[in-house]
C-alpha atoms as a PDB file:
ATOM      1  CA  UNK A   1    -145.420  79.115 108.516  1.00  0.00           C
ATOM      2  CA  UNK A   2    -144.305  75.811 109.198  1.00  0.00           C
ATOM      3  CA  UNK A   3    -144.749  72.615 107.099  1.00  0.00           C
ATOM      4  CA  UNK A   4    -143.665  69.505 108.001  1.00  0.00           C
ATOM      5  CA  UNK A   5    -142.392  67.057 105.031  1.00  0.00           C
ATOM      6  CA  UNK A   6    -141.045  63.414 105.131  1.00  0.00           C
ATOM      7  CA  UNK A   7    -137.336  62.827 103.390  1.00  0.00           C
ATOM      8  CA  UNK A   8    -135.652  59.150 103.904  1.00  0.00           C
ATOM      9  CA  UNK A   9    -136.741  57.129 106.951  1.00  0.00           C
ATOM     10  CA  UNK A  10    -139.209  59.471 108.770  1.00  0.00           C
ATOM     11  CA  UNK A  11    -136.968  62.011 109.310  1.00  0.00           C
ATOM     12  CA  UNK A  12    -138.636  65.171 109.931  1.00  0.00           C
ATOM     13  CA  UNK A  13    -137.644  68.077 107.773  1.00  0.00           C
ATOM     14  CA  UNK A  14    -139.299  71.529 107.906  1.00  0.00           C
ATOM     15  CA  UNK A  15    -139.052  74.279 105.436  1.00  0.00           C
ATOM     16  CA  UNK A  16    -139.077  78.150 106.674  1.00  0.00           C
ATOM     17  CA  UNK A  17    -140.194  80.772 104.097  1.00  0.00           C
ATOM     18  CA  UNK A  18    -138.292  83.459 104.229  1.00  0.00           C
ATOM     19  CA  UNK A  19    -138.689  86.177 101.879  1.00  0.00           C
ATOM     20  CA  UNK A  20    -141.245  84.352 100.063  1.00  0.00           C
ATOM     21  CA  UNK A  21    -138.682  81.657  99.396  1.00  0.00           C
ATOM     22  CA  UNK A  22    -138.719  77.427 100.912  1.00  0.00           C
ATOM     23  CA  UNK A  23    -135.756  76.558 102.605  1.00  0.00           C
ATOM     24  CA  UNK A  24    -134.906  73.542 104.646  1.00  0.00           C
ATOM     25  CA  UNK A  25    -134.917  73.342 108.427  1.00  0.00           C
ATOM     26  CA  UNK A  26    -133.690  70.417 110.068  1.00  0.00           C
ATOM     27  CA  UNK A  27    -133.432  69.621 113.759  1.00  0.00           C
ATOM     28  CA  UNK A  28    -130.741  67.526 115.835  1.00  0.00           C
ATOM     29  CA  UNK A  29    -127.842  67.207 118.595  1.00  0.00           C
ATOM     30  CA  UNK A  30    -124.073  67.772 117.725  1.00  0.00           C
ATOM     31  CA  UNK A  31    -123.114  64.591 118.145  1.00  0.00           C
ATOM     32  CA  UNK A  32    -119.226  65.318 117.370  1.00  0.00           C
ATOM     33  CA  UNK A  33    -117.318  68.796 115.931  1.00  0.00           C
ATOM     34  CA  UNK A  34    -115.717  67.467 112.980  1.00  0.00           C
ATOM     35  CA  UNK A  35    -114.026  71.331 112.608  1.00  0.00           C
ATOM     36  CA  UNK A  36    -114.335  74.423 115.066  1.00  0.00           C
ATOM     37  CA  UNK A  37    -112.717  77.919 114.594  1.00  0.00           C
ATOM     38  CA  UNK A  38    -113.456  79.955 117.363  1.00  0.00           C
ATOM     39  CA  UNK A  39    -111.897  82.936 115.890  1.00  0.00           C
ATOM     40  CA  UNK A  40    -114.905  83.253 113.139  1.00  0.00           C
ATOM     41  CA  UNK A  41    -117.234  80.470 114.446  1.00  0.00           C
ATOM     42  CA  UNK A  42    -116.982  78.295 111.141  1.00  0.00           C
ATOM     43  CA  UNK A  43    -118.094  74.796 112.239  1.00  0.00           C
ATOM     44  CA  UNK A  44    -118.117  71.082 110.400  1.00  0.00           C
ATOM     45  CA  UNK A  45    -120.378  68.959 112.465  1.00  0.00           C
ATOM     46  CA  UNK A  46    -121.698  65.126 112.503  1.00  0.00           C
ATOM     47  CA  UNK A  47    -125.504  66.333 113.089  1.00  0.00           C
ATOM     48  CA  UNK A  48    -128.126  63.649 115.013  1.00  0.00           C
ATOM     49  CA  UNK A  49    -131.553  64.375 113.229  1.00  0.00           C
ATOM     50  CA  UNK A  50    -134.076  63.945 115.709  1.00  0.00           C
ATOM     51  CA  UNK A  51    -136.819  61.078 115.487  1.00  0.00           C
ATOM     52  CA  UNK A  52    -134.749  59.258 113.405  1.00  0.00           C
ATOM     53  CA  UNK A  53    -131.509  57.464 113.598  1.00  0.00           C
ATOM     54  CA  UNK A  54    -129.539  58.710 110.875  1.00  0.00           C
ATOM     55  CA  UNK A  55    -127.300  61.443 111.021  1.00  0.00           C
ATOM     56  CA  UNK A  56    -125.930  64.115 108.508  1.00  0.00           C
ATOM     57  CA  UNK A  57    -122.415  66.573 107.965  1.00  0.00           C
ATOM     58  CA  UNK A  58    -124.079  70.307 108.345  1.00  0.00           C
ATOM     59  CA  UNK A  59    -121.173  73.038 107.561  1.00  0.00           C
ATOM     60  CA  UNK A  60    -121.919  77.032 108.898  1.00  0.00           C
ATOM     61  CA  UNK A  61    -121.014  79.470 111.477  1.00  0.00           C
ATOM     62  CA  UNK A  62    -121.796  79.554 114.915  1.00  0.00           C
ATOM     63  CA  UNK A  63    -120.181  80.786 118.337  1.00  0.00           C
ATOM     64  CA  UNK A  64    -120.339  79.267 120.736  1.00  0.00           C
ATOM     65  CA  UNK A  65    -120.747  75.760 120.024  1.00  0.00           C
ATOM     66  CA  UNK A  66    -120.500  71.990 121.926  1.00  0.00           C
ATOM     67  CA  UNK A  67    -121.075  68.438 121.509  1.00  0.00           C
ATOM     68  CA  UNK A  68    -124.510  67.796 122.729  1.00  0.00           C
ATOM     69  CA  UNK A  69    -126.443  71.035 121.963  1.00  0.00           C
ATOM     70  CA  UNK A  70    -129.803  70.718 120.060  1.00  0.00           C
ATOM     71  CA  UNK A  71    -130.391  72.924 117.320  1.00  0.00           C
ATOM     72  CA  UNK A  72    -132.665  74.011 114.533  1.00  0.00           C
ATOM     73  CA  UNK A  73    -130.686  74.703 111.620  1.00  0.00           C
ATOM     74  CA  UNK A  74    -132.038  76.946 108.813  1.00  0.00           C
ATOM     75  CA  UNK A  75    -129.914  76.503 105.292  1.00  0.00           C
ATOM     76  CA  UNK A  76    -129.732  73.885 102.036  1.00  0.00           C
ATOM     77  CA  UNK A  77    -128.485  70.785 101.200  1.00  0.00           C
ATOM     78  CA  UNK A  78    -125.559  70.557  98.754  1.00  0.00           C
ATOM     79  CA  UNK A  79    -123.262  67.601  97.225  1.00  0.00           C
ATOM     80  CA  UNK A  80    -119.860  68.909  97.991  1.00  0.00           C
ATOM     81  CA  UNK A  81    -117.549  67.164  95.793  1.00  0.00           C
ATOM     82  CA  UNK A  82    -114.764  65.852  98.313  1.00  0.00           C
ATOM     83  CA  UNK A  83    -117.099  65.225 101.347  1.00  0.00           C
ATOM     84  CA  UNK A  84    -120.895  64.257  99.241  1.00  0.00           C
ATOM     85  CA  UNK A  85    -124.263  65.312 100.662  1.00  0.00           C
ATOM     86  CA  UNK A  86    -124.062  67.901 103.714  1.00  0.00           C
ATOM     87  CA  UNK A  87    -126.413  70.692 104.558  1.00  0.00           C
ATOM     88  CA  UNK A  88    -124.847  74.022 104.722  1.00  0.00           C
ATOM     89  CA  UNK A  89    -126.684  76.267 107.607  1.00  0.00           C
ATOM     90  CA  UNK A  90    -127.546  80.123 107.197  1.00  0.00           C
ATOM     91  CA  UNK A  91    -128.940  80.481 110.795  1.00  0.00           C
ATOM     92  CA  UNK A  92    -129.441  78.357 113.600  1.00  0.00           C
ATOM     93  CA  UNK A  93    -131.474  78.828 116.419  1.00  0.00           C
ATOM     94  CA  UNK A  94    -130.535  76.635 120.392  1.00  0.00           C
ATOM     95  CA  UNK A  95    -132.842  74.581 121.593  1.00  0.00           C
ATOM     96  CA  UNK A  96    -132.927  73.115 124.913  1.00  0.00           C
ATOM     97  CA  UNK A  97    -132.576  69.335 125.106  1.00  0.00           C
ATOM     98  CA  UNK A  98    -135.464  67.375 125.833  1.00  0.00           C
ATOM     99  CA  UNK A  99    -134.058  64.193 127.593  1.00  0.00           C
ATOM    100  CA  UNK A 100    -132.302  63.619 130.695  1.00  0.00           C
ATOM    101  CA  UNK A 101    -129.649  61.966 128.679  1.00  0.00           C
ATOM    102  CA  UNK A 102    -129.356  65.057 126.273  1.00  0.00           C
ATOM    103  CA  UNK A 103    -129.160  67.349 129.073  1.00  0.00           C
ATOM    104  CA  UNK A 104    -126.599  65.436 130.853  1.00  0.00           C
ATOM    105  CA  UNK A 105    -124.095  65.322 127.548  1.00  0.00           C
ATOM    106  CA  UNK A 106    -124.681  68.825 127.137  1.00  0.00           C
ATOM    107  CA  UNK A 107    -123.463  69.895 130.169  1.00  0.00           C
ATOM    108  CA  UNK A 108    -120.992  67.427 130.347  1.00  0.00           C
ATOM    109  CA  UNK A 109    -119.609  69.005 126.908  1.00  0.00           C
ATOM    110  CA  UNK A 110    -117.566  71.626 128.665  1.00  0.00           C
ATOM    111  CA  UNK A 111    -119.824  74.015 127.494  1.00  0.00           C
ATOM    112  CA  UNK A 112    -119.474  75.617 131.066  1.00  0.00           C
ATOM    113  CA  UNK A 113    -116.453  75.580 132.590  1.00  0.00           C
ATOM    114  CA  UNK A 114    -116.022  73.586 136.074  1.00  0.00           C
ATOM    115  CA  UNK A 115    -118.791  71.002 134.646  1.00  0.00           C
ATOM    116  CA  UNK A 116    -117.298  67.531 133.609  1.00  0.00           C
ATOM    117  CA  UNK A 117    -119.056  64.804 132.816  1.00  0.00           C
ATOM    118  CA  UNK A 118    -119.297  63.186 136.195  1.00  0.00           C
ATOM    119  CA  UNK A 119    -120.170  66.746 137.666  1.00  0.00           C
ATOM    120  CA  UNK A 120    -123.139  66.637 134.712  1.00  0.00           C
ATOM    121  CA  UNK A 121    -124.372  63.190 135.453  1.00  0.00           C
ATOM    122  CA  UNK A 122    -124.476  64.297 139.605  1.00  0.00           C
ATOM    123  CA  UNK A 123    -126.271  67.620 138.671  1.00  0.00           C
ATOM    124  CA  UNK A 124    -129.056  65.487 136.518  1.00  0.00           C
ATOM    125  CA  UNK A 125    -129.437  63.041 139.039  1.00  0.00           C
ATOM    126  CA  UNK A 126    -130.502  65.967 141.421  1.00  0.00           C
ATOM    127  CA  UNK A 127    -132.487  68.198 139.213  1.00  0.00           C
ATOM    128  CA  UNK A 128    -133.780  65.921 136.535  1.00  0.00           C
ATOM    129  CA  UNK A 129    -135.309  67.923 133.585  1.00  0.00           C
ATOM    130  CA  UNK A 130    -135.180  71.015 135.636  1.00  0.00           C
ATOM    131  CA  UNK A 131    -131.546  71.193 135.263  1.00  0.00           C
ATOM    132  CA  UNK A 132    -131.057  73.766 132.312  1.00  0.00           C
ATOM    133  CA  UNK A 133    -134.408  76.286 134.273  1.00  0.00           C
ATOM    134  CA  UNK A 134    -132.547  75.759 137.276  1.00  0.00           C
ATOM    135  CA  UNK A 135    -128.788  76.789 135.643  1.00  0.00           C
ATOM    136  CA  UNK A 136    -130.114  79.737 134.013  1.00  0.00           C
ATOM    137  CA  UNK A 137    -132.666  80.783 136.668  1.00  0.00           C
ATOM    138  CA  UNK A 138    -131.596  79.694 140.272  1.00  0.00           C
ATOM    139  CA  UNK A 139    -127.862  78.592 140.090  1.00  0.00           C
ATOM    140  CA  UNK A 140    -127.766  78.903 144.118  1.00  0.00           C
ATOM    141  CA  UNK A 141    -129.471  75.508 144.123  1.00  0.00           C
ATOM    142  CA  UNK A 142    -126.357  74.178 142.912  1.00  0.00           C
ATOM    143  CA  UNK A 143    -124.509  74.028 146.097  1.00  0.00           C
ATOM    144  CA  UNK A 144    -127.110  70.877 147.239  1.00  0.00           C
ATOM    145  CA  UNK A 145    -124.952  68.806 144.254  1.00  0.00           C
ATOM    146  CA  UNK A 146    -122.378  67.120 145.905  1.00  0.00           C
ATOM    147  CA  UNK A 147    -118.729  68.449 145.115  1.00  0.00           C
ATOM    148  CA  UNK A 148    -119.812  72.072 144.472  1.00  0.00           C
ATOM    149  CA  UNK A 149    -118.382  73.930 147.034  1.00  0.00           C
ATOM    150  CA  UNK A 150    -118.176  77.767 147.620  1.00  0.00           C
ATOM    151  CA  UNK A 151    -115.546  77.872 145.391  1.00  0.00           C
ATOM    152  CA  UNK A 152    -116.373  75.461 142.243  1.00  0.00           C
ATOM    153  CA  UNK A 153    -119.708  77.237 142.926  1.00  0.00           C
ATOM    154  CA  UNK A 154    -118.783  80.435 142.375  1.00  0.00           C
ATOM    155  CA  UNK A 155    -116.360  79.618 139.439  1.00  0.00           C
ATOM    156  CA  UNK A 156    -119.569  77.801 137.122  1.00  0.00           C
ATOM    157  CA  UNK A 157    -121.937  80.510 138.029  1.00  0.00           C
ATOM    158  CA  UNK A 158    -119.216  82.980 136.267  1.00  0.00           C
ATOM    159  CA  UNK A 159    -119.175  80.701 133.211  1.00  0.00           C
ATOM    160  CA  UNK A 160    -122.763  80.497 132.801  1.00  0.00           C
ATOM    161  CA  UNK A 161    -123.085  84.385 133.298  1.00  0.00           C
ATOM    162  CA  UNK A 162    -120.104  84.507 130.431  1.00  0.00           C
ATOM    163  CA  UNK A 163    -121.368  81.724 128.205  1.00  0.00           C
ATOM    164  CA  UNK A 164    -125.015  83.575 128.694  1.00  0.00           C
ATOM    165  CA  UNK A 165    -124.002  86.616 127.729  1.00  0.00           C
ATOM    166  CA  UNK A 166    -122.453  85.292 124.178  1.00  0.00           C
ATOM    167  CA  UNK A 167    -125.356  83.602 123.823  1.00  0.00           C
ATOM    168  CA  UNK A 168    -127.698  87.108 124.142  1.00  0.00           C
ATOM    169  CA  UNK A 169    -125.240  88.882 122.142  1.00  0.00           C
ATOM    170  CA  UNK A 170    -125.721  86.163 118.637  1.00  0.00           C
ATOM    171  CA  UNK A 171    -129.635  86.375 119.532  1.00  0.00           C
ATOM    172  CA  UNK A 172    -129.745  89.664 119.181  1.00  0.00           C
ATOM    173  CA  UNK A 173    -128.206  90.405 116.431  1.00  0.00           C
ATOM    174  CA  UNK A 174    -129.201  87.381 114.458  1.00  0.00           C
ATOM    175  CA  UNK A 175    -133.001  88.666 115.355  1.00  0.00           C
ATOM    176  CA  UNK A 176    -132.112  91.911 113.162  1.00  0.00           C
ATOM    177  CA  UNK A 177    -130.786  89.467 110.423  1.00  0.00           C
ATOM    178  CA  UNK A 178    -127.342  89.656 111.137  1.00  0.00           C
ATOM    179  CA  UNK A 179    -125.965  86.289 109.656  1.00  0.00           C
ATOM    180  CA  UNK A 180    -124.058  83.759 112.337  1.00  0.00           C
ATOM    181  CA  UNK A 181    -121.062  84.378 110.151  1.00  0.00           C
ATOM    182  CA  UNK A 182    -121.311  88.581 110.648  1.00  0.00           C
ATOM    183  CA  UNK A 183    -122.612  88.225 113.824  1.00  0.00           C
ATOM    184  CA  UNK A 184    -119.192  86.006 115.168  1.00  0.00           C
ATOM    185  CA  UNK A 185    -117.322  88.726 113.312  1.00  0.00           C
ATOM    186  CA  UNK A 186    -119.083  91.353 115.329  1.00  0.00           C
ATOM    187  CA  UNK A 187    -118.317  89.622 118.969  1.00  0.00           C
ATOM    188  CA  UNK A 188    -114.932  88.636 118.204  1.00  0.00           C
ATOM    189  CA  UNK A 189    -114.842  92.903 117.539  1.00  0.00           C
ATOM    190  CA  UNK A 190    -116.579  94.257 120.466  1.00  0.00           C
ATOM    191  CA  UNK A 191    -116.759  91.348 122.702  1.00  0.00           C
ATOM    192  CA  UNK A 192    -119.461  91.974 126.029  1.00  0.00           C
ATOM    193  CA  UNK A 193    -119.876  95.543 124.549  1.00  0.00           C
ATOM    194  CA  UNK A 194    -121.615  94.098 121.257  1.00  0.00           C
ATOM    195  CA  UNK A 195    -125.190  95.104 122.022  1.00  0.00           C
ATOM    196  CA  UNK A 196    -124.508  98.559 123.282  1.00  0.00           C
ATOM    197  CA  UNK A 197    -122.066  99.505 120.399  1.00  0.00           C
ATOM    198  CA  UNK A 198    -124.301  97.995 117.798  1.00  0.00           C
ATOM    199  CA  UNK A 199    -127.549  99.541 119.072  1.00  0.00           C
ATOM    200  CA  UNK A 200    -125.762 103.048 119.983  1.00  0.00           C
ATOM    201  CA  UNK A 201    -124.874 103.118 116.237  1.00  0.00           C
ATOM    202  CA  UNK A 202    -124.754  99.843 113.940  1.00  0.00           C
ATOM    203  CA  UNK A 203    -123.168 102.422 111.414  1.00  0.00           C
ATOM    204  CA  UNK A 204    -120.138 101.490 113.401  1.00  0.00           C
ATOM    205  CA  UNK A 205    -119.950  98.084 111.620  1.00  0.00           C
ATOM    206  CA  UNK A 206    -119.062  99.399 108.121  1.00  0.00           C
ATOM    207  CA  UNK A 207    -116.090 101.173 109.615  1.00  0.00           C
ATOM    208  CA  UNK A 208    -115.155  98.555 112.501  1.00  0.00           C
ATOM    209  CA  UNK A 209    -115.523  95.011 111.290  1.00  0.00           C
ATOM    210  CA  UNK A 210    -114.289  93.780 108.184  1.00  0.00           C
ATOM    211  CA  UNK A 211    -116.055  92.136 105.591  1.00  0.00           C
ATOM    212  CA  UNK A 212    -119.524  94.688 106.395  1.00  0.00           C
ATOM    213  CA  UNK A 213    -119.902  97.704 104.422  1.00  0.00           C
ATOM    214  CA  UNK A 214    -122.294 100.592 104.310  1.00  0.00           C
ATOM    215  CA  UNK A 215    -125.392  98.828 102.452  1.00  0.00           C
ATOM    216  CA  UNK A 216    -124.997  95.248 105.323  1.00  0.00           C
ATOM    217  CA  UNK A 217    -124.844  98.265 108.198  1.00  0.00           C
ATOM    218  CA  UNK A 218    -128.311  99.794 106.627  1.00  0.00           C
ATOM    219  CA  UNK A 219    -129.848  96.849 106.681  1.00  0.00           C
ATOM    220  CA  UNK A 220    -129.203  96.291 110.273  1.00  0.00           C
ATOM    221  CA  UNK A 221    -130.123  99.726 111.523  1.00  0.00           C
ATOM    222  CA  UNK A 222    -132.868 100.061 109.574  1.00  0.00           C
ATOM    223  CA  UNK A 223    -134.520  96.551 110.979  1.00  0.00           C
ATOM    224  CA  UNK A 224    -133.677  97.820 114.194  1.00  0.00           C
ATOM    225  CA  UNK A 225    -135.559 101.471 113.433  1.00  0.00           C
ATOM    226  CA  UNK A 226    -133.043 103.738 112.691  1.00  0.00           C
ATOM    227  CA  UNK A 227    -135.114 106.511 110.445  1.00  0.00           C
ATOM    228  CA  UNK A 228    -134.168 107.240 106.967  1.00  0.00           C
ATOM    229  CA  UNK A 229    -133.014 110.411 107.932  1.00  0.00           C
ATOM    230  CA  UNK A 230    -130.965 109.892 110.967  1.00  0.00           C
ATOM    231  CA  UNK A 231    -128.070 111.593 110.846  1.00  0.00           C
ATOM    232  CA  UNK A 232    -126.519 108.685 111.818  1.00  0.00           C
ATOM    233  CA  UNK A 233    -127.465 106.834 108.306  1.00  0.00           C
ATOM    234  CA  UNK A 234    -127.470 109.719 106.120  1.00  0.00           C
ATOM    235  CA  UNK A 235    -123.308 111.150 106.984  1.00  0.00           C
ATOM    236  CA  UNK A 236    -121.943 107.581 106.817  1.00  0.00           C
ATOM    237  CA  UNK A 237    -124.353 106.689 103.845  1.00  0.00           C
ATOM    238  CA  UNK A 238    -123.170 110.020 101.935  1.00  0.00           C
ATOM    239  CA  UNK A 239    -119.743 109.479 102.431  1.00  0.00           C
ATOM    240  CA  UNK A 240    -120.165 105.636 101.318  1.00  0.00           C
ATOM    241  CA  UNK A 241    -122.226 106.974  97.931  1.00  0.00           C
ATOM    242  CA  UNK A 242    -119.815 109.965  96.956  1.00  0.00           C
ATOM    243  CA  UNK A 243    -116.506 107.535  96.618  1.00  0.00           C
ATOM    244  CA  UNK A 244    -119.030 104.817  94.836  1.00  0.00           C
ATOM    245  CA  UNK A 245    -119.874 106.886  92.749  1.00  0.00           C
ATOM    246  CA  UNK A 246    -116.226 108.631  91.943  1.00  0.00           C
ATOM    247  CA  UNK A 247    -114.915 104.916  91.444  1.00  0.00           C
ATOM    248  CA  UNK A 248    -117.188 105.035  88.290  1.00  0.00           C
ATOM    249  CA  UNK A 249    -114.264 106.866  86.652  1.00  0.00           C
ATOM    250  CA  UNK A 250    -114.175 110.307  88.235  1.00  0.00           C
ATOM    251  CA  UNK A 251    -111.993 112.035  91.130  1.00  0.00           C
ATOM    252  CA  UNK A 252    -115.452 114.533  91.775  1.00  0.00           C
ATOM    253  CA  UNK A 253    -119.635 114.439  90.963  1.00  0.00           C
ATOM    254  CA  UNK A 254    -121.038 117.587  90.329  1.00  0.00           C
ATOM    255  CA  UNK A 255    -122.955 118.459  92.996  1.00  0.00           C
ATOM    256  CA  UNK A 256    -126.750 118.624  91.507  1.00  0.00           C
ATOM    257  CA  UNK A 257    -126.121 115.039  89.863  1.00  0.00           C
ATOM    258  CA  UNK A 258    -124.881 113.584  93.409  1.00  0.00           C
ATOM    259  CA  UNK A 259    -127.504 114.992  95.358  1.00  0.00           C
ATOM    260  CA  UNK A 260    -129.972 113.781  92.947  1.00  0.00           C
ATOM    261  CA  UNK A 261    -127.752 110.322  92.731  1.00  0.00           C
ATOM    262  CA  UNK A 262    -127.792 110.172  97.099  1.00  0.00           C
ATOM    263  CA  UNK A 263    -131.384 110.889  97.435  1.00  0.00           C
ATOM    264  CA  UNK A 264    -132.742 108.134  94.999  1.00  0.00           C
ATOM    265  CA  UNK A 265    -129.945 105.923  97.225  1.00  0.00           C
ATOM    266  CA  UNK A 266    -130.708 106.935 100.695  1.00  0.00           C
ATOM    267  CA  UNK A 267    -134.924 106.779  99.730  1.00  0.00           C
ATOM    268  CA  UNK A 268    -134.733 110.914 101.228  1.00  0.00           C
ATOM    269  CA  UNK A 269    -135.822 114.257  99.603  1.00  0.00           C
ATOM    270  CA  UNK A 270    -133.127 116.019  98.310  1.00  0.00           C
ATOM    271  CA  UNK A 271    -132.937 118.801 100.550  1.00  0.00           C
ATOM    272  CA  UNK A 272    -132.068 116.351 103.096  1.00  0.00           C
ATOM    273  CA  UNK A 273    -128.991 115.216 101.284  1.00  0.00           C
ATOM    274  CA  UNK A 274    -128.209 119.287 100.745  1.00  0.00           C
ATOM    275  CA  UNK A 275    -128.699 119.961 103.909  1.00  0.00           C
ATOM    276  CA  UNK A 276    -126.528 116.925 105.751  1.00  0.00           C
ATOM    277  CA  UNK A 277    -123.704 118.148 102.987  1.00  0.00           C
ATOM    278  CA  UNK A 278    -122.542 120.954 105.406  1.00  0.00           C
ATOM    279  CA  UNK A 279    -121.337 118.844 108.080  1.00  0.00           C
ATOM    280  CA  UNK A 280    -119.495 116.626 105.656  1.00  0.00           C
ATOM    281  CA  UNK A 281    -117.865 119.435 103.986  1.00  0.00           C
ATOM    282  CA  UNK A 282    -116.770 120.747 107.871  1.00  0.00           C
ATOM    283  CA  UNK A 283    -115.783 117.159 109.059  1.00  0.00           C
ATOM    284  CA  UNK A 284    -113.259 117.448 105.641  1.00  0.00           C
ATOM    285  CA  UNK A 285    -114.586 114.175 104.695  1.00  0.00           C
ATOM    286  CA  UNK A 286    -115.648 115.553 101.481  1.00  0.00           C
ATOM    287  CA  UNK A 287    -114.270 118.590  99.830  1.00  0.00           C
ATOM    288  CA  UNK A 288    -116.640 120.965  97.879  1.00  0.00           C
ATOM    289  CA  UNK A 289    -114.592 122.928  95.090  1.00  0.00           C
ATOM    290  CA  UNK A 290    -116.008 125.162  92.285  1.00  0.00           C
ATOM    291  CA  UNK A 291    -115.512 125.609  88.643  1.00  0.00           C
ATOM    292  CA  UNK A 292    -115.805 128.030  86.169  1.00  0.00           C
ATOM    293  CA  UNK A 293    -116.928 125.909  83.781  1.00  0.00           C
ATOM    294  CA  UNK A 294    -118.798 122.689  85.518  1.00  0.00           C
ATOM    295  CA  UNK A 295    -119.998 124.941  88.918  1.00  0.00           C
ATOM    296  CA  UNK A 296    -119.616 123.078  92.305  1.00  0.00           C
ATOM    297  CA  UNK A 297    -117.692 119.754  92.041  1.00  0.00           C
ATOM    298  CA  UNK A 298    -117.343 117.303  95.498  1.00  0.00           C
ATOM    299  CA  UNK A 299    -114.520 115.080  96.123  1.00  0.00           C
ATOM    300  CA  UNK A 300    -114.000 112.657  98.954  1.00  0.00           C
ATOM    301  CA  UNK A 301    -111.154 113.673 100.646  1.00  0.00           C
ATOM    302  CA  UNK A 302    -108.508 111.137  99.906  1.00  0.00           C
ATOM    303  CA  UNK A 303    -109.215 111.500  96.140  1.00  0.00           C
ATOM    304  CA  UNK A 304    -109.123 115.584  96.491  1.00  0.00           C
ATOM    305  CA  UNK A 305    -105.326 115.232  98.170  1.00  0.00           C
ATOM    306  CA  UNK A 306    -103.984 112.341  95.978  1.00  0.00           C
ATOM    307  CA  UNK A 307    -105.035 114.406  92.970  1.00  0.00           C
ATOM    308  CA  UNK A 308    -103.457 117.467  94.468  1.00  0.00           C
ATOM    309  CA  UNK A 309    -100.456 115.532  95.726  1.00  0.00           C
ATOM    310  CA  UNK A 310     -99.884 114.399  92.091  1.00  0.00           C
ATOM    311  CA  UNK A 311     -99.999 117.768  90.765  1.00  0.00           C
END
């Protein structure tokens, strides 16, 4: 739901409820990159609102990025204390522009290499407000622009395939609520194999990409319908929950008290968690010992041999 509400001069501002909660959605045109790392995507921008004149500092991630682009940006204002009022951005989602002069600085951006400005102004002039359908849909017509030959034409269809595909890549995994900031992290990781790897097995993320762990992978899969009792959640999940719980102050959880522990984690019976324990204990990830006096005891692995190793 979508409500529109006035702040300063007519400039429209939205708010998104997400997870019950109002937060602010404003929409614009980079007018200028203040700050760009293409590495992680972090971005400092001078933002154009649109219907209104002002403009505003927004701070977030997002990959790929150029002057000229409109934008819906979902996030909150704050007062940062060197550089005042700015509104930080949690998502963002592309919007195409709506005027021939907005289309013609966006390409003209170098958003897609082989495109200058005077190459953007020609490509307007033949295709009007049909340029960005045409670009994404029928590039052939782009050898009736004079100055594309066979060559230049073949060289800006290969960018827009490339910048396309990035662009697919941070839909998709922003639509399972993958954050622009994990979501540049992932790319910069897997690059054009990014939607295969993640939907093959987003468990991959926890042990691939820094910064996510085993609870920010679950969240992924399971938006994307990975079943509570995949193997694929429950051996990664198990092995994340056995050294969380040792790092409470114990090399080893007695077995009954971990299952019962991993269940109540993982939302499964606990003959699921028995029964995955098996493959875990052949993979030598964790190591099942018994006592005399406390029964069967499990260890991850790199606790088991440190302990060992000390003794």
């Amino acid at each position: 739901m979508w409500l529109a509400w006035l702040l300063n001069k007519s400039t429209a501002i939205f708010i998104d409820w997400k997870d019950g909660c109002a937060m602010p959605v404003i929409e614009g045109v980079i007018e200028r990159l203040t700050f760009h790392n293409e590495e992680n995507g972090y971005t400092v921008a001078n933002f154009k609102l649109s219907d209104s004149s002002s403009s505003c500092a927004v701070v977030g991630t997002i990959l790929p990025v150029t002057v000229g682009e409109s934008l819906r940006l979902t996030g909150d204002w704050e007062n940062h204390a060197s550089y005042g009022r700015q509104f930080k951005f949690q998502s963002f989602e592309r919007l195409a522009p709506a005027t021939l002069t907005g289309i013609e600085k966006y390409l003209g951006s170098g958003l897609i290499k082989g495109i200058g400005p005077q190459m953007a102004r020609r490509i307007v002039a033949k295709f009007g407000l049909e340029t960005l359908n045409i670009i994404r849909s029928d590039p052939e017509k782009l050898h009736e622009v004079e100055g594309i030959g066979t060559k230049k034409h073949e060289a800006i269809c290969s960018a827009i395939a490339e910048h396309r595909e990035i662009e697919d890549i941070m839909v998709f995994l922003q639509g399972y609520g993958v954050t622009p900031s994990y979501a540049a992290k992932i790319f910069k990781t897997y690059g054009r194999q990014a939607i295969q790897v993640v939907s093959d097995n987003p468990y991959r993320l926890a042990e691939d990409v820094f910064g996510i762990g085993f609870k920010t992978a679950d969240k992924i899969a399971l938006a994307m319908g990975i079943p509570l009792e995949s193997p694929k959640r429950l051996i990664p999940g198990i092995e994340f929950f056995i050294t969380e719980m040792t790092n409470e102050g114990h090399v080893y959880a007695p077995l009954d008290e971990f299952v019962a522990w991993a269940a109540e984690k993982l939302t499964v019976d606990q003959e699921i968690v028995h029964g995955t324990l098996p493959a875990l204990i052949q993979k030598k990830s964790i190591i099942c010992e018994e006592s005399p006096d406390l029964g069967s005891l499990l260890y991850p692995a790199q606790f088991y041999y440190a302990e060992r190793s000390v003794a």
